[in-house]
Protein backbone atom coordinates (compact mmCIF):
# COMPACT_ATOMS: atom_id res chain seq x y z
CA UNK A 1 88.83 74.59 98.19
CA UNK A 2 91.60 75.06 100.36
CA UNK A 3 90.60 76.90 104.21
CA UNK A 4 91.58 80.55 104.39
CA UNK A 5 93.83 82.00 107.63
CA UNK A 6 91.87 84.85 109.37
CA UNK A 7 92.67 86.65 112.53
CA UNK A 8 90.04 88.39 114.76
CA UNK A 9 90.41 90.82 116.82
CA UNK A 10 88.77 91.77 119.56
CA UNK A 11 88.25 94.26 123.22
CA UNK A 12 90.27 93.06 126.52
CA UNK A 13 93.08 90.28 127.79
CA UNK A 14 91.85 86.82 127.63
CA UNK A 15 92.26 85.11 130.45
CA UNK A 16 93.35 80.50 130.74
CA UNK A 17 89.12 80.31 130.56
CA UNK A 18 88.65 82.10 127.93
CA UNK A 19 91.38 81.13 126.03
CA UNK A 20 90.24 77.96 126.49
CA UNK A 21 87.08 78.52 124.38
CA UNK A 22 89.35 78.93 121.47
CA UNK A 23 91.33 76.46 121.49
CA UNK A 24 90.92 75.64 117.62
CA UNK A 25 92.50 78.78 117.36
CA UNK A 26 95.74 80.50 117.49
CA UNK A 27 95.27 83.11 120.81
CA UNK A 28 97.97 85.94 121.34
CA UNK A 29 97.08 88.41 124.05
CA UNK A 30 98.33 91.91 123.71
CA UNK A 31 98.01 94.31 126.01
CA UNK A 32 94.25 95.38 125.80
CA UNK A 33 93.42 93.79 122.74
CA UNK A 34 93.32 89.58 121.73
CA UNK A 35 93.87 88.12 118.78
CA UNK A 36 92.93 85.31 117.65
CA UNK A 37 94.35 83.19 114.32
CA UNK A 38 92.19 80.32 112.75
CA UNK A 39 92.26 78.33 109.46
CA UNK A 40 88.73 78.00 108.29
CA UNK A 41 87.28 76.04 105.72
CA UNK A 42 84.33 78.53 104.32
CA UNK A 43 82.76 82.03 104.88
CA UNK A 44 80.20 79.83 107.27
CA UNK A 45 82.83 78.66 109.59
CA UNK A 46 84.04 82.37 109.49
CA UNK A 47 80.58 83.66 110.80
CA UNK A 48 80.29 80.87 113.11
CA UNK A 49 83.71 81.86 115.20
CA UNK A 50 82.31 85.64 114.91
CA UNK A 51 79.42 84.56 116.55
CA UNK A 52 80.88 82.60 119.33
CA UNK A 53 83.16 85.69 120.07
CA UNK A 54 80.54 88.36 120.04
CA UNK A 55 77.97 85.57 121.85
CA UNK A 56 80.36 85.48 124.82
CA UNK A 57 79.76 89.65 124.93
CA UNK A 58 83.17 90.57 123.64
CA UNK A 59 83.41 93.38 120.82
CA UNK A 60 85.82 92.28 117.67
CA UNK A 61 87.02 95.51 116.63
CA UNK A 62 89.45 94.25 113.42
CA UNK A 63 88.74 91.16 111.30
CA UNK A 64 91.23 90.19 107.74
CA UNK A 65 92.25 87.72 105.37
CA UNK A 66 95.39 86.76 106.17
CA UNK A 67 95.63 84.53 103.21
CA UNK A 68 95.74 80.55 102.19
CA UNK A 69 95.77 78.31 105.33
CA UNK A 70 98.57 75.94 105.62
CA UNK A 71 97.57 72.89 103.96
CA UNK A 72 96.43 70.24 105.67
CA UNK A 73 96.88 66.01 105.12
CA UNK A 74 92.98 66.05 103.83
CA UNK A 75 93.86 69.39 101.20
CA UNK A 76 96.61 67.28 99.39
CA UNK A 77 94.51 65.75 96.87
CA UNK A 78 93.72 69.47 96.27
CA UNK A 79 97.31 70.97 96.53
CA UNK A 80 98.80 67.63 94.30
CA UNK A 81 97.19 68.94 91.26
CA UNK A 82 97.97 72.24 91.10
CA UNK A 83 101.73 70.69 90.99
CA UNK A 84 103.26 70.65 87.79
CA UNK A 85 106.51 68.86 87.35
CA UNK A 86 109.34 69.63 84.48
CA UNK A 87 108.85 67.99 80.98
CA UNK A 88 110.66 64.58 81.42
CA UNK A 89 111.43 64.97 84.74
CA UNK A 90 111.23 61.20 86.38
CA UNK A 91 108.02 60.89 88.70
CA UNK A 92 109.68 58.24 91.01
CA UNK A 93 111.52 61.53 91.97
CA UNK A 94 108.49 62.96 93.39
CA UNK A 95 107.20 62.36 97.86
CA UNK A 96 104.22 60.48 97.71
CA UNK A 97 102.26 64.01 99.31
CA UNK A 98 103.15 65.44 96.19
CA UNK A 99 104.69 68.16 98.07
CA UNK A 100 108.31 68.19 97.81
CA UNK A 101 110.96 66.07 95.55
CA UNK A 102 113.64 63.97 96.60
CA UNK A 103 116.97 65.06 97.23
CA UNK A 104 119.76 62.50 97.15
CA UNK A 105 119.56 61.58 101.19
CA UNK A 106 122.69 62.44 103.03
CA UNK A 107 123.47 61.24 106.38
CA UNK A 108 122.55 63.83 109.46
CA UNK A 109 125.34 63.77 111.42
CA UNK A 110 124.99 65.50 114.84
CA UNK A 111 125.61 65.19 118.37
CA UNK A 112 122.78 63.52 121.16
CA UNK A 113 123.92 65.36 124.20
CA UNK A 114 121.47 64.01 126.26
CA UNK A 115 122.87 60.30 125.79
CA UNK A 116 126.59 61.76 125.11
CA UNK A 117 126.89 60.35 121.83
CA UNK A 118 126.91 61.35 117.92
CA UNK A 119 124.20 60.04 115.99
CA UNK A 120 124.52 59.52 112.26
């Protein structure tokens, strides 16, 4: 199963300490309110952030789904088989994550300003 994004809200600024607590999570601090963002695995890892908020005495006031998690390197065996390529279509073709498929690779031609010179 792949983890599900949730964001918690809860009472009051957090502060470099507290933010520190939560630093498997996404923190944005609004103006009396903090939010934080965190990709959890199961409805248990769900209960155990709630209870690491609330056990530090701060009150969550909102708590949603924000929806699938951004897959991870250990979900691809789970994401690779819900991929379904075109009849025919050659599977040399495909990036070994099973993610994306090749394009024909063009050069990227730019500019390295910090050496001064263009890189190909």
């Amino acid at each position: 199963m792949l983890s599900q994004a949730y964001e918690i809200t809860f009472k009051g600024q957090a502060g470099t300490t507290l933010r520190a607590e939560f630093d498997d999570c996404t923190v944005t601090v609004g103006s009396c309110m903090t939010t934080l963002r965190a990709d959890l695995p199961d409805q248990c890892a769900l209960a155990g952030l709630v209870q690491r908020i609330t056990g530090l005495g701060l009150e969550v006031v909102h708590l949603r789904l924000v929806g699938p998690a951004t897959p991870t390197m250990t979900d691809l065996p789970q994401v690779r088989a819900r991929i379904r390529l075109p009849p025919g279509f050659p599977r040399s073709q495909t990036v070994a994550a099973g993610l994306t498929m090749n394009a024909p690779r063009r050069p990227c031609l730019g500019r390295d300003e910090e050496a001064g010179h263009d890189i190909a």
